[in-house]
Every structure is written in structure tokens, then in C-alpha cells.
C-alpha atoms as a PDB file:
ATOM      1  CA  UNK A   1     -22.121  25.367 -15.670  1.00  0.00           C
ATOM      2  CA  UNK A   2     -25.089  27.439 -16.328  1.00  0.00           C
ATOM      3  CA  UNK A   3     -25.348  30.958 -14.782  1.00  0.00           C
ATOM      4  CA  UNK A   4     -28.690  33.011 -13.546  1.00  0.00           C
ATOM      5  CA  UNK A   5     -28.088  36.648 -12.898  1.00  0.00           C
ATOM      6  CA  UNK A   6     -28.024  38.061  -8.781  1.00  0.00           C
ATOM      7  CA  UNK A   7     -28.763  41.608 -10.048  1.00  0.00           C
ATOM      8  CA  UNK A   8     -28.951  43.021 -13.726  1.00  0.00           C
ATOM      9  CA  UNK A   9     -25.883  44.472 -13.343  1.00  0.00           C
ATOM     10  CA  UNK A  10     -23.455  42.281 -10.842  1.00  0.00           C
ATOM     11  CA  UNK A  11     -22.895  38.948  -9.982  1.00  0.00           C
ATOM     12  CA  UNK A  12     -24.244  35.476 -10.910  1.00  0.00           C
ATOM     13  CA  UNK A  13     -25.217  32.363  -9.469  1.00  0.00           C
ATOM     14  CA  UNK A  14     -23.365  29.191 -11.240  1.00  0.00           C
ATOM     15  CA  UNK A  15     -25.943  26.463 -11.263  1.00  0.00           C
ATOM     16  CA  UNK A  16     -25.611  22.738 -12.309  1.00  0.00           C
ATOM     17  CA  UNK A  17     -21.870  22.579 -10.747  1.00  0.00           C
ATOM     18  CA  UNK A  18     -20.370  20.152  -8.269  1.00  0.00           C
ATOM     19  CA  UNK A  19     -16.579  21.802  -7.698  1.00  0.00           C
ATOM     20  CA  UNK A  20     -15.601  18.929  -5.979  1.00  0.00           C
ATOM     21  CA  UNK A  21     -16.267  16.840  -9.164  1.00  0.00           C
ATOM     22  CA  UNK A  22     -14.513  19.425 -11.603  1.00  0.00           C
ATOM     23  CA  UNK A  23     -10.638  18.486 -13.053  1.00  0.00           C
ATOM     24  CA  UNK A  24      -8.692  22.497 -12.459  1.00  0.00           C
ATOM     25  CA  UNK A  25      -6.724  21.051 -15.393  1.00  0.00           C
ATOM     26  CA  UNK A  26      -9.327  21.984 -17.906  1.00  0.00           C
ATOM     27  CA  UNK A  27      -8.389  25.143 -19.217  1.00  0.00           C
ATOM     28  CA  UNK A  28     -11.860  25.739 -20.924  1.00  0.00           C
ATOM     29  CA  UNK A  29     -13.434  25.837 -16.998  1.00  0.00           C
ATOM     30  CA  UNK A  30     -10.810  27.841 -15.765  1.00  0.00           C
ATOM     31  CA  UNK A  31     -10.947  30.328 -18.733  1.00  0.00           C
ATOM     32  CA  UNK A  32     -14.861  30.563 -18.674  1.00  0.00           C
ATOM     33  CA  UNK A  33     -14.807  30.852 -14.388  1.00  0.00           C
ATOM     34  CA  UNK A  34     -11.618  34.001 -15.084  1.00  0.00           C
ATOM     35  CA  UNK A  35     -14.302  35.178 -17.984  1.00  0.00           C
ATOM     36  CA  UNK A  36     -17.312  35.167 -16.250  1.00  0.00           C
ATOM     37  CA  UNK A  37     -15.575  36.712 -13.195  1.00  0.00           C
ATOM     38  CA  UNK A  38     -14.026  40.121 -14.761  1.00  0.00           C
ATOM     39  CA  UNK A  39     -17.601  40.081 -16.577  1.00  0.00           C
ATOM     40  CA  UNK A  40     -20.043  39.727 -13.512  1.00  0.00           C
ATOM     41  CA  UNK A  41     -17.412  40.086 -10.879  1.00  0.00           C
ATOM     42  CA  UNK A  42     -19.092  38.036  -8.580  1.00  0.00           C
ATOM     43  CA  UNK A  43     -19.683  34.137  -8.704  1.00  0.00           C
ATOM     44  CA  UNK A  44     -22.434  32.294  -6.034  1.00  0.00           C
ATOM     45  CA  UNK A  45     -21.769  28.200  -6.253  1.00  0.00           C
ATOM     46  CA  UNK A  46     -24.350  27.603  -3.412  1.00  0.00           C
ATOM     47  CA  UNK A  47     -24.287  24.209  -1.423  1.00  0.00           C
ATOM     48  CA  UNK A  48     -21.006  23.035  -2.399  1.00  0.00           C
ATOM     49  CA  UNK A  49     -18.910  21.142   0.477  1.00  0.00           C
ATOM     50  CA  UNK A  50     -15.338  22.058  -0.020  1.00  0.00           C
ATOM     51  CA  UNK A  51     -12.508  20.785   1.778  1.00  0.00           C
ATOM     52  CA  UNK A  52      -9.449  23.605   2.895  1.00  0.00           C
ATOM     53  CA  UNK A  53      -7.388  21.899   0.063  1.00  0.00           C
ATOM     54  CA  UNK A  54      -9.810  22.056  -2.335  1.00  0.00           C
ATOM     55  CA  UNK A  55     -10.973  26.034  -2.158  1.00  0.00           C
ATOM     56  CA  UNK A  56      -7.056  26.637  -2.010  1.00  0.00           C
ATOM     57  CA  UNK A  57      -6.606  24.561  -5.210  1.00  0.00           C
ATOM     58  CA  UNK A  58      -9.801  26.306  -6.736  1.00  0.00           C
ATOM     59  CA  UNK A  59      -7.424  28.854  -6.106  1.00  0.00           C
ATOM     60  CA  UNK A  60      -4.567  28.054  -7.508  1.00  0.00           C
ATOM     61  CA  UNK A  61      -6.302  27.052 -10.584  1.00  0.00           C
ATOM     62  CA  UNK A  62      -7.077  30.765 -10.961  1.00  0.00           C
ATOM     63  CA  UNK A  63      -3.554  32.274 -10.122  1.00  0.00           C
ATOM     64  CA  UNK A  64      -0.631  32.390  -7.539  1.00  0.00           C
ATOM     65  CA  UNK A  65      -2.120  32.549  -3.877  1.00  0.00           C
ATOM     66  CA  UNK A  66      -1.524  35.087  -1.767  1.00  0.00           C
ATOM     67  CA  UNK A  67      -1.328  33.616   1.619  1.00  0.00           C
ATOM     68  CA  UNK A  68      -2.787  36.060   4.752  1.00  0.00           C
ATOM     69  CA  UNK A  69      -0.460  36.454   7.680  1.00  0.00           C
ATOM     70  CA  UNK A  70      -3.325  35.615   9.829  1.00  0.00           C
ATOM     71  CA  UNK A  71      -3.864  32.073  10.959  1.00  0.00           C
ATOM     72  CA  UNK A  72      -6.233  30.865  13.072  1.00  0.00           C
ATOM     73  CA  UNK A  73      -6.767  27.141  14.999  1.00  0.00           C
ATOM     74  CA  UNK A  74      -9.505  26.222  13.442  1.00  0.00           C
ATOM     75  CA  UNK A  75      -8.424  27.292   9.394  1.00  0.00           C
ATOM     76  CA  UNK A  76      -8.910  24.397   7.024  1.00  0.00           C
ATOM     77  CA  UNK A  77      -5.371  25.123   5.785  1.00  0.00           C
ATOM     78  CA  UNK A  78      -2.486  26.951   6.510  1.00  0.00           C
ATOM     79  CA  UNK A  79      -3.616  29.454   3.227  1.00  0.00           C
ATOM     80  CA  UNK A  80      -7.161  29.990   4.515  1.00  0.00           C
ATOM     81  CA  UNK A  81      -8.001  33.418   6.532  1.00  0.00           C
ATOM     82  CA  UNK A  82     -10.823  32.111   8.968  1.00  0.00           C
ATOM     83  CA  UNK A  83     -12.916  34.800  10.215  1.00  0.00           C
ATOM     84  CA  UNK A  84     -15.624  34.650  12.743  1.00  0.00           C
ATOM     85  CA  UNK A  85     -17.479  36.949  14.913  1.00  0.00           C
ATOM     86  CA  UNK A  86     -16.672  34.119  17.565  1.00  0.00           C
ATOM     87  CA  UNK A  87     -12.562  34.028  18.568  1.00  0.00           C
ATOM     88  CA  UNK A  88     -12.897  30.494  19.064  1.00  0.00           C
ATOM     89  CA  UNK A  89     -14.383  29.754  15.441  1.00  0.00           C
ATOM     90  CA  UNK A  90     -11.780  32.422  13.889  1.00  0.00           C
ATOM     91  CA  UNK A  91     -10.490  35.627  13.577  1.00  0.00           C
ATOM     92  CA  UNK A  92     -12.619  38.625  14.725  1.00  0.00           C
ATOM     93  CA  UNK A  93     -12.706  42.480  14.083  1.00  0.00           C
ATOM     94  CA  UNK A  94     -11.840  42.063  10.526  1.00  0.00           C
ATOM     95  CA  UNK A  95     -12.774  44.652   7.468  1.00  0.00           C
ATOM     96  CA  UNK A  96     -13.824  47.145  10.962  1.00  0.00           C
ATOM     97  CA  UNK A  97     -11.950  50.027   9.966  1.00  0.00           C
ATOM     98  CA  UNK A  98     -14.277  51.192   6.710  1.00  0.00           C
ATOM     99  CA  UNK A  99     -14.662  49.660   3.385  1.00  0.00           C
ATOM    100  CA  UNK A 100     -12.001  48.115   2.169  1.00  0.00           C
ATOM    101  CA  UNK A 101     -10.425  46.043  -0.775  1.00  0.00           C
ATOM    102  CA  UNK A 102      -8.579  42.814  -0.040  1.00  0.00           C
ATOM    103  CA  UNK A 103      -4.545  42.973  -0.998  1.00  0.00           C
ATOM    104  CA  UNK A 104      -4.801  46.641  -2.626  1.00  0.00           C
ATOM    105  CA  UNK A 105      -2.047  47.491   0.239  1.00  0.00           C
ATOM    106  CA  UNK A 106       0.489  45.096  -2.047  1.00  0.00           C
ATOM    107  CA  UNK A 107       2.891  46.056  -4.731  1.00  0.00           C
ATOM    108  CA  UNK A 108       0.825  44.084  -7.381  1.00  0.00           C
ATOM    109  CA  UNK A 109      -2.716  43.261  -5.915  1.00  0.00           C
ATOM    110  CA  UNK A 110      -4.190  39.830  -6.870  1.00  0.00           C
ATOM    111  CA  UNK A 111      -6.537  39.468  -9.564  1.00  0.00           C
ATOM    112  CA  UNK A 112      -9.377  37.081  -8.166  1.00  0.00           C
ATOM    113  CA  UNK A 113     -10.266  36.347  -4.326  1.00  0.00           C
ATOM    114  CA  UNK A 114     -12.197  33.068  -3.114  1.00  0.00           C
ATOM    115  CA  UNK A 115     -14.412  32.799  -0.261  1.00  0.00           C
ATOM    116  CA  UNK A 116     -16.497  30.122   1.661  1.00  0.00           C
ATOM    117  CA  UNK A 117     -18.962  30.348   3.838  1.00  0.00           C
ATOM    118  CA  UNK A 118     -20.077  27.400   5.006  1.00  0.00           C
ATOM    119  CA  UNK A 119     -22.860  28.788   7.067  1.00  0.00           C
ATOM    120  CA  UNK A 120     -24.257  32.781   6.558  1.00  0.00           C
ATOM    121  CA  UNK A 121     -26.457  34.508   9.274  1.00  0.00           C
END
């Protein structure tokens, strides 16, 4: 993929990408998505249409996942954390209590976090 820089100093936008289309077997993707992630420490794939399965085995492709304790009706899959601001879409009041950083409250915090949003207001 080819990348265009969010800010001059963090995150980028992969461009020319379809991660439904990609084989997680290829190590050189994998290795170049785990490089360009410590580097930029952001990545934007805009418009892409992934299934529950396929963000968790984006996922996996990257390391072990750490499945939330939360679930929710309406998660893709069972190791998806739905949040909403609407209870019936998925769970609410999330991140309220101050800035925050997802799993530092584990023994060995995970290395890279995926999110989707298929819809941003």
C-alpha cells in the first residue's frame, strides 16, 4: 500500500488497499503494517467493509488478541468491544473517566489495537 501523511508528525492514511483482498499470511504486509505502525503510530484504511471475523483476524495477524470482558448484542464477534453512544447499538459511557490507554491496567499490555468505525459523526 502507499501511505500519505495525517499530520507531519503522526499518523498516515494507507491508500491503494482493499483488506478484504489481502492474504495475513504474507509476512512482508504484516511486517511493513507492525513497521509503519511503531513509526507513525496511527494507520487510516478509509472505506474498507470488514466483516467481525475479518478485523479480528487483521488482528491476529498482528499478535495474540486480547479479548474485552464487555460484550454487547449487536458485536460482530464475540472479540469485538462495540461501543455506541446509543445502548441499543453498543456499549455506552466508555473512555468517561479521563484519558486513558487501552489494556495499560494488564500485566503485559498489548502492542497494537484495531478499530472500526463503520460510520463517524
Amino acid at each position: 500500500y502507499n501511505v500519505r501523511h495525517l499530520t507531519p508528525h503522526f499518523g498516515i492514511e494507507g491508500l491503494g488497499i482493499n483488506l478484504n483482498a489481502i492474504d495475513l499470511s504474507d509476512q512482508k504486509f504484516v511486517t511493513q503494517l507492525k513497521q509503519d505502525l511503531i513509526q507513525h503510530r496511527a494507520i487510516l484504511f478509509r472505506k474498507q467493509n470488514l466483516s467481525g471475523q475479518r478485523q479480528v483476524d487483521i488482528s491476529n495477524a498482528l499478535g495474540e488478541v486480547q479479548s474485552t470482558f464487555y460484550k454487547h448484542p449487536k458485536s460482530p464477534h464475540p472479540d469485538i468491544f462495540r461501543v455506541s453512544n446509543d445502548e441499543t447499538e453498543g456499549c455506552t459511557g466508555v473512555g468517561r473517566s479521563g484519558w486513558h490507554i487501552d489494556g495499560t491496567f494488564q500485566n503485559r499490555p498489548f502492542q497494537y489495537q484495531t478499530m472500526y468505525f463503520p460510520s463517524v459523526a
